[in-house]
N, C-alpha and C. Protein backbone atom coordinates (compact mmCIF):
# COMPACT_ATOMS: atom_id res chain seq x y z
N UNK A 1 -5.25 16.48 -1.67
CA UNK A 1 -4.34 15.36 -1.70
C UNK A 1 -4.76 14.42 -2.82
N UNK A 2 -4.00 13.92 -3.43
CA UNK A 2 -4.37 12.74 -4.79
C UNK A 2 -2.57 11.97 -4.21
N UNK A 3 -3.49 10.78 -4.35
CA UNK A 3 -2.38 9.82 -4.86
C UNK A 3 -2.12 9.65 -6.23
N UNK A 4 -0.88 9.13 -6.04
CA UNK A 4 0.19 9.03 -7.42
C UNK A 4 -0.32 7.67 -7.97
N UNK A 5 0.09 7.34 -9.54
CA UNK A 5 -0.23 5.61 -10.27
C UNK A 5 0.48 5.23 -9.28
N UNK A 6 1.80 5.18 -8.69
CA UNK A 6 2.47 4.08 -8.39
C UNK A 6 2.04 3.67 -7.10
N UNK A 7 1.30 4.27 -6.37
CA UNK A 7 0.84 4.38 -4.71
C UNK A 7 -0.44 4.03 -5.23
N UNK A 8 -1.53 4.21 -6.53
CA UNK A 8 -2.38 3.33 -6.41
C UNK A 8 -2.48 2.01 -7.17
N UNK A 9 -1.19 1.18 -7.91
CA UNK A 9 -1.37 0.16 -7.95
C UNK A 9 -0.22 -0.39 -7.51
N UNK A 10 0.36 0.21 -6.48
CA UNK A 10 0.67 -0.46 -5.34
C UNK A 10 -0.37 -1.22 -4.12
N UNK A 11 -1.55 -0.57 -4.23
CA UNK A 11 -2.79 -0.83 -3.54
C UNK A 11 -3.29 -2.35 -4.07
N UNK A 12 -3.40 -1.71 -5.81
CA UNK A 12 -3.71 -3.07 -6.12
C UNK A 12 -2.98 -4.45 -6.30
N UNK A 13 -1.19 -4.27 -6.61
CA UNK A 13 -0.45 -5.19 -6.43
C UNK A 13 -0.43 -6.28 -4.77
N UNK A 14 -0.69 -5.07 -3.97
CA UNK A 14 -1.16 -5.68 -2.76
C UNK A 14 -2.06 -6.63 -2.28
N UNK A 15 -2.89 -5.88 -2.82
CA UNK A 15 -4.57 -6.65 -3.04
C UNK A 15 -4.69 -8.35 -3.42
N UNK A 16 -3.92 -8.08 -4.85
CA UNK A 16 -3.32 -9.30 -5.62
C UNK A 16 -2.44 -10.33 -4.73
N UNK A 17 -1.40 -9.88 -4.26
CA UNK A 17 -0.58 -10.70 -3.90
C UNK A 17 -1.69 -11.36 -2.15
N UNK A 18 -2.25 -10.24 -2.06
CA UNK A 18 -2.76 -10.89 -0.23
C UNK A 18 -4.17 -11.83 -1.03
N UNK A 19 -4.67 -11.63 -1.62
CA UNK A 19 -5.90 -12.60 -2.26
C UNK A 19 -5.72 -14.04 -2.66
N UNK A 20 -4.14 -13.62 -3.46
CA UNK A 20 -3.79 -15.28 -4.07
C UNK A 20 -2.77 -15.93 -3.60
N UNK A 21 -2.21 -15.76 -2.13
CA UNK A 21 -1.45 -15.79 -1.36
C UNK A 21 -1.18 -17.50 -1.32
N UNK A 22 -0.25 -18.03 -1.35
CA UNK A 22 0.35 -19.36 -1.27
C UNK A 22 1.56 -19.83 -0.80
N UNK A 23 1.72 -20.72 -1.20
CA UNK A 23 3.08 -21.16 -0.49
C UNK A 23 3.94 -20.79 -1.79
N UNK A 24 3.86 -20.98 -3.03
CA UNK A 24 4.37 -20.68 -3.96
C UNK A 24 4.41 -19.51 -4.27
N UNK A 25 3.93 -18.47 -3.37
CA UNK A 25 3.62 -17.03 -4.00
C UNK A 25 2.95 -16.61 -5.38
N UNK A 26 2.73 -15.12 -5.69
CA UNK A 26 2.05 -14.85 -6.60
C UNK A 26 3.29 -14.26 -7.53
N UNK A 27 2.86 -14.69 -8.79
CA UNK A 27 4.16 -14.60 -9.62
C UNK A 27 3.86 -12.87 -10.52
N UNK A 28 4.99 -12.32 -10.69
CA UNK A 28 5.04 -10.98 -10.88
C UNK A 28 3.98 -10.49 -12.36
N UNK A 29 4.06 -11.88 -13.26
CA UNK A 29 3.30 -11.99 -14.39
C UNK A 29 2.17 -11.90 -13.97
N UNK A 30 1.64 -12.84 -13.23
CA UNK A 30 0.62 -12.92 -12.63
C UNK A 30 -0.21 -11.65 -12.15
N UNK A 31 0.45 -11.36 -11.94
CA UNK A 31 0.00 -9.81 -10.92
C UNK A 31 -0.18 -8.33 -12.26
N UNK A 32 0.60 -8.70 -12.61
CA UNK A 32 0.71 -7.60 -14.30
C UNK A 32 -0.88 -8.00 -15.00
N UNK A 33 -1.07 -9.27 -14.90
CA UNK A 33 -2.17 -9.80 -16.14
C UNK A 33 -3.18 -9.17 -15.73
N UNK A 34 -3.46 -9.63 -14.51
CA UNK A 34 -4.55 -9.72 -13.54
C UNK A 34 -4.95 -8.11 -13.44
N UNK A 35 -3.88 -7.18 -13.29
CA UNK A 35 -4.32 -5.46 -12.57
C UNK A 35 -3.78 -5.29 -13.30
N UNK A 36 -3.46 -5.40 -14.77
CA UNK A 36 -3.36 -4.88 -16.30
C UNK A 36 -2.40 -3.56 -15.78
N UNK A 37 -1.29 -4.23 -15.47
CA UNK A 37 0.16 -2.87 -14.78
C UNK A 37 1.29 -3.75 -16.14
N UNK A 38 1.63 -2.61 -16.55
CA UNK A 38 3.14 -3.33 -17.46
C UNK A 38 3.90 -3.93 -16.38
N UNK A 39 4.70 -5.09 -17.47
CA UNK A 39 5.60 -5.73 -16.21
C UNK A 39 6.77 -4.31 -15.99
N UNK A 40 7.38 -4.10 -16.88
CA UNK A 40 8.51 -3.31 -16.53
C UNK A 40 7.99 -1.78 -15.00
N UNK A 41 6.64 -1.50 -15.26
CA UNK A 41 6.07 -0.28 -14.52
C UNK A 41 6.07 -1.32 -13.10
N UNK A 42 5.47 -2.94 -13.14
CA UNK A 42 5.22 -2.90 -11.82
C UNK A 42 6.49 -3.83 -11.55
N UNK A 43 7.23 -3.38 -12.41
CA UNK A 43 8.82 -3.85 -11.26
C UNK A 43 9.31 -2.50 -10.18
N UNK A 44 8.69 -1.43 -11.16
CA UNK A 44 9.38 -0.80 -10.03
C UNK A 44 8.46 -0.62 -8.68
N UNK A 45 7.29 -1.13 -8.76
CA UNK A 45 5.86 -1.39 -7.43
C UNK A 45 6.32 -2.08 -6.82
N UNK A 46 6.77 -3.47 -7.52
CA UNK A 46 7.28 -4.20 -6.28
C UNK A 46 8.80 -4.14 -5.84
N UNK A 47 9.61 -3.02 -6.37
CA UNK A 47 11.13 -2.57 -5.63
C UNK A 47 10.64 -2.14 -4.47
N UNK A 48 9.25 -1.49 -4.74
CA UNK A 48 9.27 -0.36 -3.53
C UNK A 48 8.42 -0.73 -2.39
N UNK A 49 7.84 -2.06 -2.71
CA UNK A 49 7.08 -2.91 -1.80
C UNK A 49 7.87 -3.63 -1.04
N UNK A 50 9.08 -4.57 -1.76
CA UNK A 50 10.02 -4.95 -0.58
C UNK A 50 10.43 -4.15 -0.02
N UNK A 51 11.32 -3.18 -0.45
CA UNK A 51 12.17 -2.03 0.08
C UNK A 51 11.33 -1.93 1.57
N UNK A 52 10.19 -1.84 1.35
CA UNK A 52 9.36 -1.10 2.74
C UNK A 52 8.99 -2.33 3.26
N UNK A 53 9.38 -3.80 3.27
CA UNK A 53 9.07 -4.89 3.88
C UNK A 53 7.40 -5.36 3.57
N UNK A 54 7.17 -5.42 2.96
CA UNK A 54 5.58 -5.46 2.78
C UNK A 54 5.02 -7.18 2.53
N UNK A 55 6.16 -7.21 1.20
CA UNK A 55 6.42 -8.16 0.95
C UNK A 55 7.80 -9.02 0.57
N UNK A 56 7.67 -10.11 -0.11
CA UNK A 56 8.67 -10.70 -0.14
C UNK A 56 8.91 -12.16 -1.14
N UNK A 57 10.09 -12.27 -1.73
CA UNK A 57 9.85 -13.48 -2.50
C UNK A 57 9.99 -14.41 -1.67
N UNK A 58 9.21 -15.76 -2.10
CA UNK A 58 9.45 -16.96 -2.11
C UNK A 58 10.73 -17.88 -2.31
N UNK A 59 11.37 -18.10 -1.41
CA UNK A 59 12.97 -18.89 -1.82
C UNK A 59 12.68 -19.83 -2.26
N UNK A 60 13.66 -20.12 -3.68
CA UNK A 60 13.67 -20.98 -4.99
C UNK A 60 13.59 -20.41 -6.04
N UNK A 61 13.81 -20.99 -7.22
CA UNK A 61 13.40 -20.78 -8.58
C UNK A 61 12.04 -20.40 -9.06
N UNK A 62 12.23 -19.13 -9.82
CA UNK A 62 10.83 -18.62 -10.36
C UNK A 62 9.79 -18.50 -9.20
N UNK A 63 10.75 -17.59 -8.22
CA UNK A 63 9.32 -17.66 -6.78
C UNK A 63 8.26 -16.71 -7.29
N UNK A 64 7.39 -16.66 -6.38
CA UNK A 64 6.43 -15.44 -6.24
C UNK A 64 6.43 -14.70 -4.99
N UNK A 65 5.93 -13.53 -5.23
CA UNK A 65 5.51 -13.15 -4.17
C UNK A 65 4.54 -13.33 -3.05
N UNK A 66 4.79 -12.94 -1.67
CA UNK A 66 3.73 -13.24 -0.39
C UNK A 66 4.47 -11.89 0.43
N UNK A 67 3.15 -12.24 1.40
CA UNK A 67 2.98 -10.99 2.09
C UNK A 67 4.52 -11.27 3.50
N UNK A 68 4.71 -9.96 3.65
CA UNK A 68 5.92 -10.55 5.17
C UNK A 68 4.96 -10.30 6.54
N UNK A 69 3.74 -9.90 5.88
CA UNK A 69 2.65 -9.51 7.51
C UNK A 69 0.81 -10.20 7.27
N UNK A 70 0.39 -10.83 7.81
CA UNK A 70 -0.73 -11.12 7.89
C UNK A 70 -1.97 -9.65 7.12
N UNK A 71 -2.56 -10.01 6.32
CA UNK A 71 -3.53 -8.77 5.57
C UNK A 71 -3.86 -7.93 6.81
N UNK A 72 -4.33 -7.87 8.03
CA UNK A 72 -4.80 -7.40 9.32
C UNK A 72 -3.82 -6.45 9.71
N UNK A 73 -2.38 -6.72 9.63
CA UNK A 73 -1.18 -6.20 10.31
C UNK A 73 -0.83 -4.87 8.81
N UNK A 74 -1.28 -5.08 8.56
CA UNK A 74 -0.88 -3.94 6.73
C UNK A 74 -1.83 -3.22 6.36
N UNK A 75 -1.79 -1.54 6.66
CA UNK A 75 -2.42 -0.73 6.88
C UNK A 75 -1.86 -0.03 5.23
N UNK A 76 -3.75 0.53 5.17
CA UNK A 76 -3.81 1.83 3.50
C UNK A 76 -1.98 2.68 3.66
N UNK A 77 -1.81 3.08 4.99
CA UNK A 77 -0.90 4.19 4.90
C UNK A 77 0.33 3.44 4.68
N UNK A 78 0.29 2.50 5.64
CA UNK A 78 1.67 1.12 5.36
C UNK A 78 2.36 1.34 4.02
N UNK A 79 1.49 1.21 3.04
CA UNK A 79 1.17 0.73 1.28
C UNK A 79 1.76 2.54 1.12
N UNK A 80 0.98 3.42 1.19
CA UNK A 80 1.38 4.90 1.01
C UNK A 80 2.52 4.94 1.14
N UNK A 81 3.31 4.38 2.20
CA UNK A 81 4.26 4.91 2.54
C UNK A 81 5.59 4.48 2.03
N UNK A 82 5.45 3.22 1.40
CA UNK A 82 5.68 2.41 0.15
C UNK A 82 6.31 3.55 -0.55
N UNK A 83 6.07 4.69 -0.86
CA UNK A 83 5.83 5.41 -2.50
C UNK A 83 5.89 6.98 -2.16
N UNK A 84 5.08 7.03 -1.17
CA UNK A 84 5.51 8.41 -0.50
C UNK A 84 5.98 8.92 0.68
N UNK A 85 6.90 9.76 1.17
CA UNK A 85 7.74 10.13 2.16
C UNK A 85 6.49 10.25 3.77
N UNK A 86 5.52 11.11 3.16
CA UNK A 86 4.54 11.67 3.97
C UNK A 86 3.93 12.36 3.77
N UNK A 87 2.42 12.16 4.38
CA UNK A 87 1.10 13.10 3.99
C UNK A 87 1.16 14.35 3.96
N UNK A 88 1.04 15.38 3.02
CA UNK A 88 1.51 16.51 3.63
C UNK A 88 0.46 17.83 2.66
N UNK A 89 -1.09 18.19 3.43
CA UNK A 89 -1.77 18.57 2.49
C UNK A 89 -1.59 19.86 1.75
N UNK A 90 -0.50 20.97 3.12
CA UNK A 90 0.24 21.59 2.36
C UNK A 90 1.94 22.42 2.60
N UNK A 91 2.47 23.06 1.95
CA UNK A 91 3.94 22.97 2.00
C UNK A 91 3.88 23.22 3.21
N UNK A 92 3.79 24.44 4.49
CA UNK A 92 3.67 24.60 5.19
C UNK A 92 3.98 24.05 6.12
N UNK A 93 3.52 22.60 5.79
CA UNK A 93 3.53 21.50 7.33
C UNK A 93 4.95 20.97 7.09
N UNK A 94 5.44 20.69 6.18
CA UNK A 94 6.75 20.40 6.23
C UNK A 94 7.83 20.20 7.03
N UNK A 95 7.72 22.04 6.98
CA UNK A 95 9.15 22.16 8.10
C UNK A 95 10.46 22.43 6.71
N UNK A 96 10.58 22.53 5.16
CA UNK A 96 11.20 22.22 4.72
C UNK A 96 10.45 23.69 4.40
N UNK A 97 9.30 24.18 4.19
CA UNK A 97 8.95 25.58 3.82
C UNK A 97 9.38 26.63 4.28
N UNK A 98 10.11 27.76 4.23
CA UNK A 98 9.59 28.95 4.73
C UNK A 98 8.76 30.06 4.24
N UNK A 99 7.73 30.51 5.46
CA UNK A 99 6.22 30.93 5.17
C UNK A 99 6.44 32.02 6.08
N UNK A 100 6.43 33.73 5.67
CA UNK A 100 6.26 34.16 6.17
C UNK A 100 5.02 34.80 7.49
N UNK A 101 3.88 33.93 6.69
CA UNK A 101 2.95 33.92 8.28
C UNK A 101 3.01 32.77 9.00
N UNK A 102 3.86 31.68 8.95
CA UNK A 102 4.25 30.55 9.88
C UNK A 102 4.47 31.39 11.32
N UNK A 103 3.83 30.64 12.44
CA UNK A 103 3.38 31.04 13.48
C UNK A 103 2.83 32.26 13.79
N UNK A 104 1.96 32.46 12.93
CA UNK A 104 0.68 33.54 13.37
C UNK A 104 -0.30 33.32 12.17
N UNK A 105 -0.10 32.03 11.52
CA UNK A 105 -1.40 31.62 10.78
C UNK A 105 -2.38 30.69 11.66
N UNK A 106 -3.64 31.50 11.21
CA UNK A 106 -4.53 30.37 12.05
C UNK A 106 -5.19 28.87 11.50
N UNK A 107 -4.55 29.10 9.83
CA UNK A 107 -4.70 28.14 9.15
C UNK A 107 -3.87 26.94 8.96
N UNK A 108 -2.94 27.35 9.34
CA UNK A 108 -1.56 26.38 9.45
C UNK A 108 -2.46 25.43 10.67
N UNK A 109 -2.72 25.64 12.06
CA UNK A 109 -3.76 24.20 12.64
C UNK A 109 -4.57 23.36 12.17
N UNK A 110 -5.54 23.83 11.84
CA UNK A 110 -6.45 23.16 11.12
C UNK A 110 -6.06 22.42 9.87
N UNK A 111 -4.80 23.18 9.13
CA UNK A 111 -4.30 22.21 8.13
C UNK A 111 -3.56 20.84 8.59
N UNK A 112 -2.76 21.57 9.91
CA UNK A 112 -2.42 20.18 10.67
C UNK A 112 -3.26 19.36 10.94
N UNK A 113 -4.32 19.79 11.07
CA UNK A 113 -5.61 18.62 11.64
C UNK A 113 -5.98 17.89 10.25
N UNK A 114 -6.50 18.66 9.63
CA UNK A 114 -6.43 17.61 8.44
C UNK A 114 -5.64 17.02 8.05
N UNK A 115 -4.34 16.82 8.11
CA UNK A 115 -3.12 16.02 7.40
C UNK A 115 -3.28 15.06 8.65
N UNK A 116 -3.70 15.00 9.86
CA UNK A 116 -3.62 14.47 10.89
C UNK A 116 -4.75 13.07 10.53
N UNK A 117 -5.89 13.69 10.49
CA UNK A 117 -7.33 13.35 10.43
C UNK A 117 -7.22 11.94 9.03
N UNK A 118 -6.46 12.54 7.99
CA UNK A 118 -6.12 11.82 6.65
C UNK A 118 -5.25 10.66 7.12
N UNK A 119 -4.44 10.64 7.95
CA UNK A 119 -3.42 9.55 8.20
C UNK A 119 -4.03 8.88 9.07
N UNK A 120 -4.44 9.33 10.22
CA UNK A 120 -5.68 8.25 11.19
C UNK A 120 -6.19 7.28 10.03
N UNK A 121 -7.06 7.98 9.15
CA UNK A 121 -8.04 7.24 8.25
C UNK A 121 -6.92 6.17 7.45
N UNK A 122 -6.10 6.59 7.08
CA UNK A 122 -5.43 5.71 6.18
C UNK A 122 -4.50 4.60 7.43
N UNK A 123 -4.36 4.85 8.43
CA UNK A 123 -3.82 3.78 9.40
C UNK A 123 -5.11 2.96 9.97
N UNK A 124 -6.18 3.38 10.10
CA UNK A 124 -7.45 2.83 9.80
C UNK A 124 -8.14 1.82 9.13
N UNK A 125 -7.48 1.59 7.86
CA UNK A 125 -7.98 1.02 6.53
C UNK A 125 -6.96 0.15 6.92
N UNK A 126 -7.53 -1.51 7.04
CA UNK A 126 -6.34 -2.71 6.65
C UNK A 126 -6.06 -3.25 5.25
N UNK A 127 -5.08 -3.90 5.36
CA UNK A 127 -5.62 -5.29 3.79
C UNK A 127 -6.46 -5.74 3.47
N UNK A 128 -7.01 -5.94 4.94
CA UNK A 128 -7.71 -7.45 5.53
C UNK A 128 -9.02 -6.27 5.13
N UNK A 129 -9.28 -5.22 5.18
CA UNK A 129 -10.78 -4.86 5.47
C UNK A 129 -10.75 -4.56 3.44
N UNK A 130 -9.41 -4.13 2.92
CA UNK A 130 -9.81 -4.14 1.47
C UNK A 130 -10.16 -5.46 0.65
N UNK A 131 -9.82 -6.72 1.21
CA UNK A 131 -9.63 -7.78 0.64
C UNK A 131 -11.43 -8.16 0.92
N UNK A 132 -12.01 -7.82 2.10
CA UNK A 132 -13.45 -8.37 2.18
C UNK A 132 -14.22 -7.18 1.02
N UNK A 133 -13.72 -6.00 0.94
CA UNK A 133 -14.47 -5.23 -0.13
C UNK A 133 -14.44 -5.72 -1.38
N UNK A 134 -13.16 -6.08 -1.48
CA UNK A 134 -12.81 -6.98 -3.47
C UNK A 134 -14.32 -7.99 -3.17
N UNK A 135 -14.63 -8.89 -2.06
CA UNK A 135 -15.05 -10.13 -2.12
C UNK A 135 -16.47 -9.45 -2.28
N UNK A 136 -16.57 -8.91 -1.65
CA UNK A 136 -18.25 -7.84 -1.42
C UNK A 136 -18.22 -7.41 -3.12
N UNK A 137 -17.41 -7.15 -3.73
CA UNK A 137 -17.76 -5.89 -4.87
C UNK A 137 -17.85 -7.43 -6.19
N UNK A 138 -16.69 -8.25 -6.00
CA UNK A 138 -17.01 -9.45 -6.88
C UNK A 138 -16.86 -10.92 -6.50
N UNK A 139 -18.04 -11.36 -6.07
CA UNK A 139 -18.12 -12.52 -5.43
C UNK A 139 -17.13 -13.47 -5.83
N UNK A 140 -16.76 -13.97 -7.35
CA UNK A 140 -16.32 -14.54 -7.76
C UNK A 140 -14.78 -14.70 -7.09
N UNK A 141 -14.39 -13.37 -6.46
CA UNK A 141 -12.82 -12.99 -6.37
C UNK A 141 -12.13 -13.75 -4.58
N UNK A 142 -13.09 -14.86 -4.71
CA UNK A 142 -12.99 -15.35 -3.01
C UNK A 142 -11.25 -15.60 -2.90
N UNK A 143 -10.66 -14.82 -1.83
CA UNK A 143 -9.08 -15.42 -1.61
C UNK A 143 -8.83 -16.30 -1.35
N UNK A 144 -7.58 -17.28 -2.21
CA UNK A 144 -6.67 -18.51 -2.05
C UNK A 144 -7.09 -18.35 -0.19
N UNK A 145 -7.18 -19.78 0.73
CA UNK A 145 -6.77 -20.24 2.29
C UNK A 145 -5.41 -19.59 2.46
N UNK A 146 -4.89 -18.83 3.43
CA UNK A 146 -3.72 -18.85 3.63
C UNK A 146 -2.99 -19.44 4.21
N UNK A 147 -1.16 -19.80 3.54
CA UNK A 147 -0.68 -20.64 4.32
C UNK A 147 0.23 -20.24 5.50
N UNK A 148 -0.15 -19.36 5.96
CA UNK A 148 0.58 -18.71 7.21
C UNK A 148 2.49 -19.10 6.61
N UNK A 149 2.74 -18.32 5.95
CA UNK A 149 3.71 -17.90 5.52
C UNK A 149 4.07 -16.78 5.65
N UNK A 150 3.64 -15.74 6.65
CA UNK A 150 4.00 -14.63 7.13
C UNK A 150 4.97 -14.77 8.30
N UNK A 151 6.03 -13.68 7.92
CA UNK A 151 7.21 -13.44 8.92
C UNK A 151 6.96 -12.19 10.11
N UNK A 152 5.60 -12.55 10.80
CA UNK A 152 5.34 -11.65 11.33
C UNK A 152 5.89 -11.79 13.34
């Protein structure tokens, strides 16, 4: 399994927007400078971030973005799912394949278990637990107070 650019700086547009979180939101420039994403590439990050409710602008002129869920409530796979349909380590699990040893492979389980095992882990992983790693990895990067501006 590898994630795609757009599913991993969707991670980091996330990151960004839950770190510098305000009442004014984080402005799309802002977010480009900062995780060095073209603006035009991370317009289409953040189509696909509202689209999936993640986030959301700020009503008014020249808003920014904020989160629509508390960092805690917004899970690694949440963000995945943003960008991709579903985990799927191989064609098999689908349902969209046909495999002539489908039901009498003994590998087809265990592949289920791993595609299984991968999504636990990624429903596992919060905002909230990536946002203390940014702070752990660069002290300097302490997050804006939040203003409970979540529509949760």
């Amino acid at each position: 399994m590898r994630l795609n650019a757009k599913t991993r700086y969707g991670i980091r547009t996330m990151l960004e927007i839950a770190m510098n979180d305000s009442l004014t939101g984080v402005y799309q420039k802002e977010v480009s400078e900062r995780q060095e994403i073209s603006l035009k590439y991370l317009d289409h990050i953040i189509h696909a971030l509202k689209t999936a409710m993640l986030i959301r602008n700020v009503k008014g002129k020249k808003s920014g973005y904020v989160l629509r869920k508390s960092p805690e409530n917004i899970s690694l796979y949440d963000i995945y799912q943003a960008f991709e349909p579903a985990i799927c380590v191989v064609d098999c699990l689908t349902g969209n394949e046909v495999c002539d040893r489908s039901g009498h492979c003994s590998a087809q389980g265990i592949y289920g278990d791993l595609n299984q095992l991968i999504i636990n882990y990624m429903q596992g992983i919060t905002l909230q637990e990536l946002i203390n790693k940014e702070v752990s990895l660069n002290p300097r990067t302490e997050p804006e107070p939040s203003k409970s501006v979540y529509q949760e």
